[in-house]
C-alpha atoms as a PDB file:
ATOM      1  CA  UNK A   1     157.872 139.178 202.626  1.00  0.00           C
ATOM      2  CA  UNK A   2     159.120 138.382 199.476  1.00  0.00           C
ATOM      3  CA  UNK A   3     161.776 135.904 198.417  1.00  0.00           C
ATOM      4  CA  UNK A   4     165.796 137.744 198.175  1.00  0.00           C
ATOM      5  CA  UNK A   5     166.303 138.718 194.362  1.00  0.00           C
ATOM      6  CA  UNK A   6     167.209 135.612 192.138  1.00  0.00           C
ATOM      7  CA  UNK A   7     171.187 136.935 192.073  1.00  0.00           C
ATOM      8  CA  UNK A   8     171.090 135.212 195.261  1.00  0.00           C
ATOM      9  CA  UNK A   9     170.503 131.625 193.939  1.00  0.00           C
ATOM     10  CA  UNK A  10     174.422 131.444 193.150  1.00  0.00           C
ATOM     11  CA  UNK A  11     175.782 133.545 196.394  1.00  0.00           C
ATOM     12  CA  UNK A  12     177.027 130.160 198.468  1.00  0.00           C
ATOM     13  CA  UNK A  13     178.535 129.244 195.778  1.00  0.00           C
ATOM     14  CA  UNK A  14     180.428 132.142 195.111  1.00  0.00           C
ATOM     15  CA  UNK A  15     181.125 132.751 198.790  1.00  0.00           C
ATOM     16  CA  UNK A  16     182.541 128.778 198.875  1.00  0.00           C
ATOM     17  CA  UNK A  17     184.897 129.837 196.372  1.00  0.00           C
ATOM     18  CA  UNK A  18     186.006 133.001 196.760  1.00  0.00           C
ATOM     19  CA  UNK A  19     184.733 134.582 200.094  1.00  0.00           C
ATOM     20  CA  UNK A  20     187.962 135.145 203.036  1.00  0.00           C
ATOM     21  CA  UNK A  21     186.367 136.139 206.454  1.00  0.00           C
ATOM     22  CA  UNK A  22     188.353 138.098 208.659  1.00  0.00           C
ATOM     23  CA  UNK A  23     187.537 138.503 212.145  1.00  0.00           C
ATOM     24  CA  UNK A  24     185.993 141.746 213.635  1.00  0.00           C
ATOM     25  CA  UNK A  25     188.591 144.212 215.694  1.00  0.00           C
ATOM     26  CA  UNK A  26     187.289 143.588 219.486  1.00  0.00           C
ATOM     27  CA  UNK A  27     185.571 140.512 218.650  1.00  0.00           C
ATOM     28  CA  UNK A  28     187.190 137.556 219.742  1.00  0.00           C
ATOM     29  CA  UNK A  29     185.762 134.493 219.709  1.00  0.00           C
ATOM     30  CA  UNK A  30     186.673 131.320 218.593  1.00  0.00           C
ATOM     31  CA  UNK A  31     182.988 130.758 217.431  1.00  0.00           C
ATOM     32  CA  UNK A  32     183.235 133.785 214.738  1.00  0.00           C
ATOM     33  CA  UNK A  33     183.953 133.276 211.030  1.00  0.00           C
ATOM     34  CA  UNK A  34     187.546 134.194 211.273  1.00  0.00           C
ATOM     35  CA  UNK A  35     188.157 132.039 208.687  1.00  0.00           C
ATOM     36  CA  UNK A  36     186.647 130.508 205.187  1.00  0.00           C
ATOM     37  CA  UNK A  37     187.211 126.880 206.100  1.00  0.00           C
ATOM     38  CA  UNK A  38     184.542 128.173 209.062  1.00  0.00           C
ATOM     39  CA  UNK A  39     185.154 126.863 212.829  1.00  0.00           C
ATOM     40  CA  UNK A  40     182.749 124.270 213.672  1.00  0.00           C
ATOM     41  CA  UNK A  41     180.124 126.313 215.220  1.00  0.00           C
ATOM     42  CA  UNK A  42     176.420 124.880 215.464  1.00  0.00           C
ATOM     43  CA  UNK A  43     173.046 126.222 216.308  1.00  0.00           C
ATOM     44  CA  UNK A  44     170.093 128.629 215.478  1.00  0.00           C
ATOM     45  CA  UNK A  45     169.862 132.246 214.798  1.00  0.00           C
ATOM     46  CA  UNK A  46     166.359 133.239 215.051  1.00  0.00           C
ATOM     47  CA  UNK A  47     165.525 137.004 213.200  1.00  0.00           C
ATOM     48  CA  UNK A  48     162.398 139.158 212.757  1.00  0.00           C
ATOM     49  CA  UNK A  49     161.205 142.022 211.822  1.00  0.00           C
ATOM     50  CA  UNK A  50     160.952 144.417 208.722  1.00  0.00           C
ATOM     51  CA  UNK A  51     160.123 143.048 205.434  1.00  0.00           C
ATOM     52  CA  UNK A  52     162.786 145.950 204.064  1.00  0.00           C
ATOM     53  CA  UNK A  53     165.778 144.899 205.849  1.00  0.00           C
ATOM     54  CA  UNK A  54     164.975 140.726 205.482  1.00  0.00           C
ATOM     55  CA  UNK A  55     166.480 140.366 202.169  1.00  0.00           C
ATOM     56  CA  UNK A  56     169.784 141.849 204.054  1.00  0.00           C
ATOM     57  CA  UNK A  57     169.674 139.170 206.768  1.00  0.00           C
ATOM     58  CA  UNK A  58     168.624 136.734 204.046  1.00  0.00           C
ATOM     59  CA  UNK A  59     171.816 137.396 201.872  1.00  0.00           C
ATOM     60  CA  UNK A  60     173.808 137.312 205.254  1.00  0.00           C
ATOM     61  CA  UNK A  61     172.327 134.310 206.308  1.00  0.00           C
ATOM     62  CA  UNK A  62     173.301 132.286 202.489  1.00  0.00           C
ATOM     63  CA  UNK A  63     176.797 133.747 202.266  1.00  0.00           C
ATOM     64  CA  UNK A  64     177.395 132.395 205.826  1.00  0.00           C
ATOM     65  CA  UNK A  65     176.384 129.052 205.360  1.00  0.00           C
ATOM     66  CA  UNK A  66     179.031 128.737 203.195  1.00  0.00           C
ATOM     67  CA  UNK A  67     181.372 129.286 205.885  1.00  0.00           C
ATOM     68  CA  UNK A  68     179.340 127.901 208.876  1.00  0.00           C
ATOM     69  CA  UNK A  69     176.690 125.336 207.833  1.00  0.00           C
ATOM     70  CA  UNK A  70     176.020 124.246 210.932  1.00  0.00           C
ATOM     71  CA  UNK A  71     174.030 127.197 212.223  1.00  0.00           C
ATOM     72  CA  UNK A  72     170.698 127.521 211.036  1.00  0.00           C
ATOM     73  CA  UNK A  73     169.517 131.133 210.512  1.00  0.00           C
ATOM     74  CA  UNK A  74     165.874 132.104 210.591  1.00  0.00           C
ATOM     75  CA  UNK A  75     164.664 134.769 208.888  1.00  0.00           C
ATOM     76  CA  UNK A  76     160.887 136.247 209.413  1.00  0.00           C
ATOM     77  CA  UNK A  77     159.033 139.277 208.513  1.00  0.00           C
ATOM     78  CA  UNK A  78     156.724 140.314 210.849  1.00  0.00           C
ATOM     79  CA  UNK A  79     157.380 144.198 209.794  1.00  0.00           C
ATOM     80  CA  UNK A  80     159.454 146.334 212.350  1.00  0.00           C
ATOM     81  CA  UNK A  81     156.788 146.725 214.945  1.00  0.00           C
ATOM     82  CA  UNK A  82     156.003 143.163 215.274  1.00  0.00           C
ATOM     83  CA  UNK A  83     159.529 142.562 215.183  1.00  0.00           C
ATOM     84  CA  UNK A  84     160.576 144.397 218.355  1.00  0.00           C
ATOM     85  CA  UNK A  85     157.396 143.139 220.260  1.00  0.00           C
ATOM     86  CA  UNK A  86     158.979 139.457 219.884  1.00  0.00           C
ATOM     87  CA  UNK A  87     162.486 140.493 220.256  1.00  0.00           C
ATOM     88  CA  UNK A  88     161.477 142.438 223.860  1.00  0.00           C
ATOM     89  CA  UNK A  89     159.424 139.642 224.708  1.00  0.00           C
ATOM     90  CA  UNK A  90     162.227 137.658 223.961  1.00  0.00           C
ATOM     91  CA  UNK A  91     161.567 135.557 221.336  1.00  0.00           C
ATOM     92  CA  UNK A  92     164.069 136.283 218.665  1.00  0.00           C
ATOM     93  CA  UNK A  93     168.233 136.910 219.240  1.00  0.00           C
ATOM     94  CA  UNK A  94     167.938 139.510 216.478  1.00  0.00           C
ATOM     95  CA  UNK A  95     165.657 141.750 215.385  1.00  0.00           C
ATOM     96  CA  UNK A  96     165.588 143.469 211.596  1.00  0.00           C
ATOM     97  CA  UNK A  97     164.306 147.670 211.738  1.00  0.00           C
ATOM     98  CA  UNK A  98     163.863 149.820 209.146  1.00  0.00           C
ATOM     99  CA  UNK A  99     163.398 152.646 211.400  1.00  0.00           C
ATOM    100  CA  UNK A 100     165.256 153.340 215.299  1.00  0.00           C
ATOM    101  CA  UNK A 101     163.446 151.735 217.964  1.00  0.00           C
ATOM    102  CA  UNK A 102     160.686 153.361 219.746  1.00  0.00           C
ATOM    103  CA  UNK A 103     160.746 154.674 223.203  1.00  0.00           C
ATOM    104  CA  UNK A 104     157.828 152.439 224.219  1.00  0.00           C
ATOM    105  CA  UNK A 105     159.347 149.155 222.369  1.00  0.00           C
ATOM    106  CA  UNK A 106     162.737 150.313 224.367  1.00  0.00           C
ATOM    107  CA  UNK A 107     160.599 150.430 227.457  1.00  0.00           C
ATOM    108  CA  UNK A 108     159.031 146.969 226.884  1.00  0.00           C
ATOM    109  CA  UNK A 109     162.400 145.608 226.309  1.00  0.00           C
ATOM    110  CA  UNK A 110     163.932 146.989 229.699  1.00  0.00           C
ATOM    111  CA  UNK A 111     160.755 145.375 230.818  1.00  0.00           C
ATOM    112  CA  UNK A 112     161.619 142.037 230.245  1.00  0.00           C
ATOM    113  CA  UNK A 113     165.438 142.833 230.935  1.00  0.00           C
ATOM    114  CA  UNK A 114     166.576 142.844 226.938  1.00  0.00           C
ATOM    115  CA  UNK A 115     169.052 144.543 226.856  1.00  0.00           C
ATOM    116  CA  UNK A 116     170.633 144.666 222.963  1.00  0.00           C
ATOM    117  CA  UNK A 117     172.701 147.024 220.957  1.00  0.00           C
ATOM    118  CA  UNK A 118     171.449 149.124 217.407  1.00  0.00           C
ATOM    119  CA  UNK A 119     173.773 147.928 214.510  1.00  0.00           C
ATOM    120  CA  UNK A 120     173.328 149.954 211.197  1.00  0.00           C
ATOM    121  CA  UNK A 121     174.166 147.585 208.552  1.00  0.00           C
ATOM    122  CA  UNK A 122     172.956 149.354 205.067  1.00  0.00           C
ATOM    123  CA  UNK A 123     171.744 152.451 203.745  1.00  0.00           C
ATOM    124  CA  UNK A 124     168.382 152.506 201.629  1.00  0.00           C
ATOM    125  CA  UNK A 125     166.761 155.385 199.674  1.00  0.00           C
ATOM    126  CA  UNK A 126     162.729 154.789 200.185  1.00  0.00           C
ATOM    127  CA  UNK A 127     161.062 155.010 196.662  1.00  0.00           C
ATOM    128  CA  UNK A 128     157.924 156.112 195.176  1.00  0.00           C
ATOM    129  CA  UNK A 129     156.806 154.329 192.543  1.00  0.00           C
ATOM    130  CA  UNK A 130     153.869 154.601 189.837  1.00  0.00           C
ATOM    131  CA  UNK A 131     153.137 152.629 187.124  1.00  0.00           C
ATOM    132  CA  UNK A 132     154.998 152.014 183.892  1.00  0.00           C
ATOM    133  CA  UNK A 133     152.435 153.898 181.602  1.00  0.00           C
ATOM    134  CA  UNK A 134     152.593 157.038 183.839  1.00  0.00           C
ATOM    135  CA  UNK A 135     153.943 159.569 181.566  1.00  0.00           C
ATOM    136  CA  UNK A 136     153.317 162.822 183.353  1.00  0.00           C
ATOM    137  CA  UNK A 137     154.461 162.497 187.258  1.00  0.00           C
ATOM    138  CA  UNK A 138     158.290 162.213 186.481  1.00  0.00           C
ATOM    139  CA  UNK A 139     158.976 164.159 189.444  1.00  0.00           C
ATOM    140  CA  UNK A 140     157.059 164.513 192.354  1.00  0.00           C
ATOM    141  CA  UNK A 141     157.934 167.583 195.014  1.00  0.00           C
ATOM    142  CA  UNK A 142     157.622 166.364 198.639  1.00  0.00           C
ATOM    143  CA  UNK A 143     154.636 169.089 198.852  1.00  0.00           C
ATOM    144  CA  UNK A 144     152.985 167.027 195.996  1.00  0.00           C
ATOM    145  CA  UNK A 145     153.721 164.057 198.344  1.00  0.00           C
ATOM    146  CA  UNK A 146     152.083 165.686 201.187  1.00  0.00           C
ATOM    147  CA  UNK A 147     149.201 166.555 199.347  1.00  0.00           C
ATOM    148  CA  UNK A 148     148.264 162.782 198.313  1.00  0.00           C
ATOM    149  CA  UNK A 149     149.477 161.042 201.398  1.00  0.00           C
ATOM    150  CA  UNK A 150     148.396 163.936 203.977  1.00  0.00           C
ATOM    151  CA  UNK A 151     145.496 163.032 206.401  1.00  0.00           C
ATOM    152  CA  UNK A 152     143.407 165.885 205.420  1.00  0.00           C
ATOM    153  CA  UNK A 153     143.563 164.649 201.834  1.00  0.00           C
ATOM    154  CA  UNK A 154     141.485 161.630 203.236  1.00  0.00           C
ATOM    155  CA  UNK A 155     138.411 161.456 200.524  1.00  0.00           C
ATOM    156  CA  UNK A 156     139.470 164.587 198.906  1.00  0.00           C
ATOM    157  CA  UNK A 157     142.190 164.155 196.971  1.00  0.00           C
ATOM    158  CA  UNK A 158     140.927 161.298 194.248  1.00  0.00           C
ATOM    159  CA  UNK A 159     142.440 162.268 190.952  1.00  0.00           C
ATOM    160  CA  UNK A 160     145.946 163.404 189.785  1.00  0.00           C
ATOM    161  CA  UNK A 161     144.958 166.650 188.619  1.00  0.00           C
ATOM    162  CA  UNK A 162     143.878 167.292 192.123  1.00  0.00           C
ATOM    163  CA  UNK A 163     147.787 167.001 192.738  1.00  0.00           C
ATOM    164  CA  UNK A 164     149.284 168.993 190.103  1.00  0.00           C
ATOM    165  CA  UNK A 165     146.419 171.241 187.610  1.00  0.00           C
ATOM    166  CA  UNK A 166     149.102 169.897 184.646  1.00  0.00           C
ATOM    167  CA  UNK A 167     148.387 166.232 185.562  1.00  0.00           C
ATOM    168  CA  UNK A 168     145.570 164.738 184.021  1.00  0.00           C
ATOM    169  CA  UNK A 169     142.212 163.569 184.910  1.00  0.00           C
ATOM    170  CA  UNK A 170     143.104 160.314 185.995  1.00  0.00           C
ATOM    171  CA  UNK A 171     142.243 158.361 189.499  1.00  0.00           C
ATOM    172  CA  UNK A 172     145.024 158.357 191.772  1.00  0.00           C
ATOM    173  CA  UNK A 173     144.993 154.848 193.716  1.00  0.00           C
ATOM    174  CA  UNK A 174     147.358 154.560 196.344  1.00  0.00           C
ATOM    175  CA  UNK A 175     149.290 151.514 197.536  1.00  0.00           C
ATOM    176  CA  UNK A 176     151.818 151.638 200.916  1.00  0.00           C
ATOM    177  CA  UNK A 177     153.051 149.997 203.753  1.00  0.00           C
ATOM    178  CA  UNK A 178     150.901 148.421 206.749  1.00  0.00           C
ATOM    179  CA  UNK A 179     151.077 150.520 210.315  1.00  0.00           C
ATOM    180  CA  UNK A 180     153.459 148.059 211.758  1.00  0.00           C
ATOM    181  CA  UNK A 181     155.988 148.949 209.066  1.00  0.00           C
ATOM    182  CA  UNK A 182     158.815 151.055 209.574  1.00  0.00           C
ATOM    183  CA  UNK A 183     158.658 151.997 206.342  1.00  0.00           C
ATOM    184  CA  UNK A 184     155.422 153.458 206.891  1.00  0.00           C
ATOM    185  CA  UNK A 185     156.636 155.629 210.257  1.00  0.00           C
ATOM    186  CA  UNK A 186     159.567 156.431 208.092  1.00  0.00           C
ATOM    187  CA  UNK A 187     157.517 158.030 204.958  1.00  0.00           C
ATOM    188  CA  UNK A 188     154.859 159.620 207.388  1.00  0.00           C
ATOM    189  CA  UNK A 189     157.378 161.322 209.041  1.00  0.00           C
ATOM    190  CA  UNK A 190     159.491 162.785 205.939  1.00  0.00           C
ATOM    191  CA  UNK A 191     156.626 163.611 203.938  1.00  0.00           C
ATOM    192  CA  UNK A 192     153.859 164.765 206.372  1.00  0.00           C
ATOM    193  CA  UNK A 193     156.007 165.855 209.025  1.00  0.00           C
ATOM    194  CA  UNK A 194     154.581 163.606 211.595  1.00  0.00           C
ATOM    195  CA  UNK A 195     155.187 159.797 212.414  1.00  0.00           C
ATOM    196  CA  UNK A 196     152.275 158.396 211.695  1.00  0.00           C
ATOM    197  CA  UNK A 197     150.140 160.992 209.862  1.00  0.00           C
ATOM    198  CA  UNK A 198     148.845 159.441 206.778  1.00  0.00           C
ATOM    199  CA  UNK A 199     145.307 159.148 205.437  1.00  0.00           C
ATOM    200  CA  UNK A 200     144.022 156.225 205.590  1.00  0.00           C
ATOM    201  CA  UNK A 201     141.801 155.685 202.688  1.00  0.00           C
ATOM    202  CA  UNK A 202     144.876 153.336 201.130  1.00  0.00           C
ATOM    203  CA  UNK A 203     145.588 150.276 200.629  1.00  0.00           C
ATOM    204  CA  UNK A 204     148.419 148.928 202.943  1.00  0.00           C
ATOM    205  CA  UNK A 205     150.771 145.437 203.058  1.00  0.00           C
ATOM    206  CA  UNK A 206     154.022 144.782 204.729  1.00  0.00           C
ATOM    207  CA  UNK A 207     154.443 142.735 201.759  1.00  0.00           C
ATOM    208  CA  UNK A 208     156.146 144.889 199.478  1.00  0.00           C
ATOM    209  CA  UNK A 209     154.915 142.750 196.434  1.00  0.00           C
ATOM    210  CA  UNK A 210     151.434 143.235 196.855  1.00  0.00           C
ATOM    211  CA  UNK A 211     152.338 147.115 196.137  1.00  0.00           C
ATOM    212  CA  UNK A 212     154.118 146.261 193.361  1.00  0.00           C
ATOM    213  CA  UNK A 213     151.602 144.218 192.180  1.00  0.00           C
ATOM    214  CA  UNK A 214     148.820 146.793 192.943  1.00  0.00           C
ATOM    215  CA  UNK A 215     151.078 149.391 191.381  1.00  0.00           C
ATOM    216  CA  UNK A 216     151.730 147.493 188.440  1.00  0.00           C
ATOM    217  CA  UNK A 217     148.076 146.693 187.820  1.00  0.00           C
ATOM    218  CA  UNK A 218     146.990 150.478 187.545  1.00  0.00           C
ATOM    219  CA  UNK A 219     147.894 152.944 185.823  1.00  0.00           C
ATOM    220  CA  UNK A 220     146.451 155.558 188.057  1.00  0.00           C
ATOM    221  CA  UNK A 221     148.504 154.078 191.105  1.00  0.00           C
ATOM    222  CA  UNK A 222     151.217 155.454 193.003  1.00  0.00           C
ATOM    223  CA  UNK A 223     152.999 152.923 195.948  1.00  0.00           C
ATOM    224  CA  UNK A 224     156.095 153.333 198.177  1.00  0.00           C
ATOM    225  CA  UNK A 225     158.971 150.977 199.260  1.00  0.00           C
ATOM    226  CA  UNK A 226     162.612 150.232 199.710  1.00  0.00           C
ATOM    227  CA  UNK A 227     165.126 150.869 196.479  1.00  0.00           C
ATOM    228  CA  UNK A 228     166.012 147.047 195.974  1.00  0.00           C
ATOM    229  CA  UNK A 229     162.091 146.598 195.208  1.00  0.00           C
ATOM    230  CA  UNK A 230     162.584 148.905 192.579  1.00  0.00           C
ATOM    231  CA  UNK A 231     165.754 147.275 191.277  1.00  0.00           C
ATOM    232  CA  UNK A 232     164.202 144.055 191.744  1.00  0.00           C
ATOM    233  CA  UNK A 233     161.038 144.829 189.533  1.00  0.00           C
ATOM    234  CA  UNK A 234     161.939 147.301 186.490  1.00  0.00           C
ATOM    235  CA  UNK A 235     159.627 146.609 184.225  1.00  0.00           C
ATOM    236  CA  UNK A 236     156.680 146.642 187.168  1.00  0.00           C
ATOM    237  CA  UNK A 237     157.102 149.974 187.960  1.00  0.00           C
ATOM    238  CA  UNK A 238     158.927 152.954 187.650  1.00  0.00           C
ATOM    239  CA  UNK A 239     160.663 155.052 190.208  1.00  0.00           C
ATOM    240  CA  UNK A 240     160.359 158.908 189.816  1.00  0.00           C
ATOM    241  CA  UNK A 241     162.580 161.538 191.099  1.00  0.00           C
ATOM    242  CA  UNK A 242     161.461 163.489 194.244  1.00  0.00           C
ATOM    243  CA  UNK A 243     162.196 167.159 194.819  1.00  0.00           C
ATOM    244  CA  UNK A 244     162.892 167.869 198.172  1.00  0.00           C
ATOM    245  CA  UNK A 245     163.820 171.476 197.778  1.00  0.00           C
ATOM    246  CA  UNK A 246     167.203 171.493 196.015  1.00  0.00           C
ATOM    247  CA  UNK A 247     165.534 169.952 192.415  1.00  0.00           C
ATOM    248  CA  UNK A 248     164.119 166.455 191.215  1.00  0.00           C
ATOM    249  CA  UNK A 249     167.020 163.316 192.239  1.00  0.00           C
ATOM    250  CA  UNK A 250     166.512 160.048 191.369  1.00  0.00           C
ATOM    251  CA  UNK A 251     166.752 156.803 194.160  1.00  0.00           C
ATOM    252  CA  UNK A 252     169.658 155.444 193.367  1.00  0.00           C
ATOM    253  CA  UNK A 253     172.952 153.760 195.273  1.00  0.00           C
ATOM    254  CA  UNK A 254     174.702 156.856 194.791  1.00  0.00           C
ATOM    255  CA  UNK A 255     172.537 159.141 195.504  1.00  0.00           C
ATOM    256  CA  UNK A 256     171.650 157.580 198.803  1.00  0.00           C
ATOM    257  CA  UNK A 257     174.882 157.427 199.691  1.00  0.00           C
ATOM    258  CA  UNK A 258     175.692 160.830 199.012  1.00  0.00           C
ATOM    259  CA  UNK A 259     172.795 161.899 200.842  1.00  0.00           C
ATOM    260  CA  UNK A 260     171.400 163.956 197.899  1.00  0.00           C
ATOM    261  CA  UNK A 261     168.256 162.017 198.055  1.00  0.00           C
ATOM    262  CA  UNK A 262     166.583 164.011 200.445  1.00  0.00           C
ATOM    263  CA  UNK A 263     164.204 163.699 202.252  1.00  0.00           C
ATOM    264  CA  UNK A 264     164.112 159.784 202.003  1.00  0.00           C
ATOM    265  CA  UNK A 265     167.369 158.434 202.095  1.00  0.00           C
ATOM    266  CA  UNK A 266     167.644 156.469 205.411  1.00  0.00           C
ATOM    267  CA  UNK A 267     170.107 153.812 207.418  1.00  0.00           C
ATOM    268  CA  UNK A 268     168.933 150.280 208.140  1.00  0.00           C
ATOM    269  CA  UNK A 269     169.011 148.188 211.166  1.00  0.00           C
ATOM    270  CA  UNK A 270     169.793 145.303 213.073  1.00  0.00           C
ATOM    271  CA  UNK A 271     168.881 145.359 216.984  1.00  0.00           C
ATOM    272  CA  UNK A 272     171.365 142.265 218.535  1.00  0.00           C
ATOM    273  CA  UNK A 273     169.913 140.990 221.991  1.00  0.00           C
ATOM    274  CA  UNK A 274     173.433 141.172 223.803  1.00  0.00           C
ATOM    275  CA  UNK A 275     173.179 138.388 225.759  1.00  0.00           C
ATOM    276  CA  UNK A 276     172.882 136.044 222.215  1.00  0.00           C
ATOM    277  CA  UNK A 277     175.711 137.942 221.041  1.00  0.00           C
ATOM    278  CA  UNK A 278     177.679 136.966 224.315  1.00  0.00           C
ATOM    279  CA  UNK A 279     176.755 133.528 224.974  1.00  0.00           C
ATOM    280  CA  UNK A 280     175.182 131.696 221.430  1.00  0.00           C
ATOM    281  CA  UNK A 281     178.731 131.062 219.394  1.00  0.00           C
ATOM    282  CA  UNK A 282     175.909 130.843 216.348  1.00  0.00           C
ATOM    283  CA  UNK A 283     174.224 134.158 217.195  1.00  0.00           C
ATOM    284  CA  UNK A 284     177.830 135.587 217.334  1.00  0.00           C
ATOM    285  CA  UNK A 285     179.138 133.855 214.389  1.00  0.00           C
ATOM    286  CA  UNK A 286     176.886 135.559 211.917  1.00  0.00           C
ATOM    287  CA  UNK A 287     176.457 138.843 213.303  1.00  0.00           C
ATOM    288  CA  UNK A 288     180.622 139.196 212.892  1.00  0.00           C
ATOM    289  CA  UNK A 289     180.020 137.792 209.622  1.00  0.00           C
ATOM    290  CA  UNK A 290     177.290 139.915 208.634  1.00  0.00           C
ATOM    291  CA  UNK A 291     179.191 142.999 209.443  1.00  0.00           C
ATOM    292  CA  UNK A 292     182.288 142.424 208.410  1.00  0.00           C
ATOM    293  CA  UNK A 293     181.215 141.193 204.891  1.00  0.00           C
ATOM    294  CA  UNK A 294     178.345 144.457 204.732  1.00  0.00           C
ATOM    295  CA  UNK A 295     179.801 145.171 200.903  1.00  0.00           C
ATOM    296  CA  UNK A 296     178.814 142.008 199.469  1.00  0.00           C
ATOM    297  CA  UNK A 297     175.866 141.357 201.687  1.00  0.00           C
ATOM    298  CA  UNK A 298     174.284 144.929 200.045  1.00  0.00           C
ATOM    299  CA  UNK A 299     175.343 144.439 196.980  1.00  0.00           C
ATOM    300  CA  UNK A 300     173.771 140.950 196.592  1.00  0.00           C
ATOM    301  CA  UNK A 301     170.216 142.404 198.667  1.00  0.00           C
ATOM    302  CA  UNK A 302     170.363 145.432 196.185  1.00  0.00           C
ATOM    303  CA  UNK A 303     171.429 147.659 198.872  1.00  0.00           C
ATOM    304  CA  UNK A 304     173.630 150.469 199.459  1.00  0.00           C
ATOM    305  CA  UNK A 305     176.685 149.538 201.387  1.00  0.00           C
ATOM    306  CA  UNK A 306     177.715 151.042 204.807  1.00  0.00           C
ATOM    307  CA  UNK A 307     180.397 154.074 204.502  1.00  0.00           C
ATOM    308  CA  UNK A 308     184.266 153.780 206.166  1.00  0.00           C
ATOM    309  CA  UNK A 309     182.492 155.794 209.103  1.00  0.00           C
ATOM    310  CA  UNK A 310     179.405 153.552 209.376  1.00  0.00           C
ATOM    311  CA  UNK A 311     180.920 149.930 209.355  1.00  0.00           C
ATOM    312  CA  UNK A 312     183.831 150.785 211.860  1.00  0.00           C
ATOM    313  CA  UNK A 313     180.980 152.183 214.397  1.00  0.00           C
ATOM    314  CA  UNK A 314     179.143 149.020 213.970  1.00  0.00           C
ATOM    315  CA  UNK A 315     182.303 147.004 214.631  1.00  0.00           C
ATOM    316  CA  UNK A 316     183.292 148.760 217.879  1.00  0.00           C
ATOM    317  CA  UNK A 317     179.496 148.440 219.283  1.00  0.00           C
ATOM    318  CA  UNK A 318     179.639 144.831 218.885  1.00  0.00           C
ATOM    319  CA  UNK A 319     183.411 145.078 220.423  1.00  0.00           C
ATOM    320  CA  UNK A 320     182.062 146.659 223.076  1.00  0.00           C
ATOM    321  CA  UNK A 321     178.966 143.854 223.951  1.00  0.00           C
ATOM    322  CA  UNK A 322     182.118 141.087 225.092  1.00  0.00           C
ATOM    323  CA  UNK A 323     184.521 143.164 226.548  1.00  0.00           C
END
């Protein structure tokens, strides 16, 4: 996973100087940031998972330390899969998703008696990129999607003008996430209709900057990934609009949050093992933190913030873990 954008080099600074914490409603504990002058609370905060929703629990994890330095937040990318198979084996007090957990990952944490609680803390419009010299694929229709990413377009479907008769004769490569990425059930599902169904003739990461770098390198190439790689890298790729039935929209922070960007607009996750929550001070600590500073914590991952609705839900389900 890659490093969180450079803006963040100055964030604990910023959040020294001008960051106030207020406590969460329901979430009492003496342990929790209630307060910028921070309360003395030490320990670890181990978190895994997807390489989309890191850079969130990165920029979390700096602004906090700036309030609590004494905890010492981990933050690894094993992609969502891996993620929840060391978070129900429990290895991990949080676990980062880009996608809701599975029934068998559920299953293999009631196994091992995890029990833990789904926190949405961003929203995120998955892009499709293609390289900077691509004049002609402005705007791709989710059929046109379907038609390169579809498993029956396995060692068919080799050139552009294979996609589209106006595109021209030029090799489409294609660059996308690895099988344990959310991101990749995610895009399966809203462009072939089935979680899962892609060809597989691709090349796959769950390092988003080897697709940009793949992307980047031809001009053929078409790649997928999370807005705040786009954001991140402007002059490595380019994003283009996607028709999903109502006309071509752009990724952007407004038109995820708007829901316009359809069909690949999509919340983010956290999955908190409750019994951290309840009885690490640290674990507890940051997780108030994280959501009740979500605004700034986007904003400096290159996210899209949680709505009204969104962040008050989150607060009450982590009310609800201690009472």
């Amino acid at each position: 996973m890659s490093p969180v954008s450079l803006k963040l080099a100055g964030v604990t600074a910023l959040a020294a100087a001008s960051l106030l914490v207020s406590g969460c409603g329901g979430q009492n504990n003496s342990g929790s940031a209630g307060g910028a002058s921070g309360g003395g609370v030490s320990g670890t905060v181990t978190v895994d998972g997807s390489s989309t929703v890191a850079p969130l629990s990165e920029a979390a994890a700096d602004l906090f330390r700036a309030v609590e330095p004494g905890v010492n937040v981990t933050v690894a990318t094993a992609g969502t899969g891996g993620g929840f198979q060391k978070f129900c084996a429990g290895e991990t007090d949080i676990s980062d998703a880009s996608r809701p957990i599975k029934d068998e990952e559920a299953a293999a944490c009631k196994a091992k008696g995890i029990d833990y609680t789904e926190v949405i803390v961003a929203n995120d419009g998955l892009s499709v990129v293609v390289n900077p010299e691509n004049t002609w694929a402005n705007c791709l229709t989710v059929e046109q999607l379907k038609t390169m990413w579809s498993p029956e377009s396995e060692g068919k479907i080799k050139n552009w003008n294979q996609v589209d008769k106006s595109f021209p004769d030029q090799p489409l490569t294609l660059f996308g996430a690895g099988t344990d990425s959310g991101t990749f059930d995610y895009f399966t599902e809203a462009i072939n209709g089935e979680e899962g169904a892609s060809r597989t003739d691709y090349s796959p990461s769950e390092d988003d900057n080897v697709t940009i770098q793949g992307v980047k390198g031809d001009k053929g190439a078409v790649g997928y990934f999370g807005l705040s790689y786009v954001e991140q890298n402007p002059d490595a790729v380019k994003a283009v609009e996607v028709d999903g039935g109502n006309g071509c929209v752009a990724p952007s922070k407004e038109t995820v949050q708007d829901k316009t960007y359809k069909p690949l607009a999509r919340p983010l996750f956290i999955y908190v093992k409750n019994s951290s929550y309840k009885d690490n001070p640290a674990v507890r600590s940051y997780v108030d933190f994280y959501i009740e500073n979500e605004a700034k914590v986007a904003e400096e991952a290159l996210f899209v913030g949680l709505t009204p609705e969104q962040k008050k839900t989150a607060q009450d389900e982590l009310g609800s873990i201690a009472a």
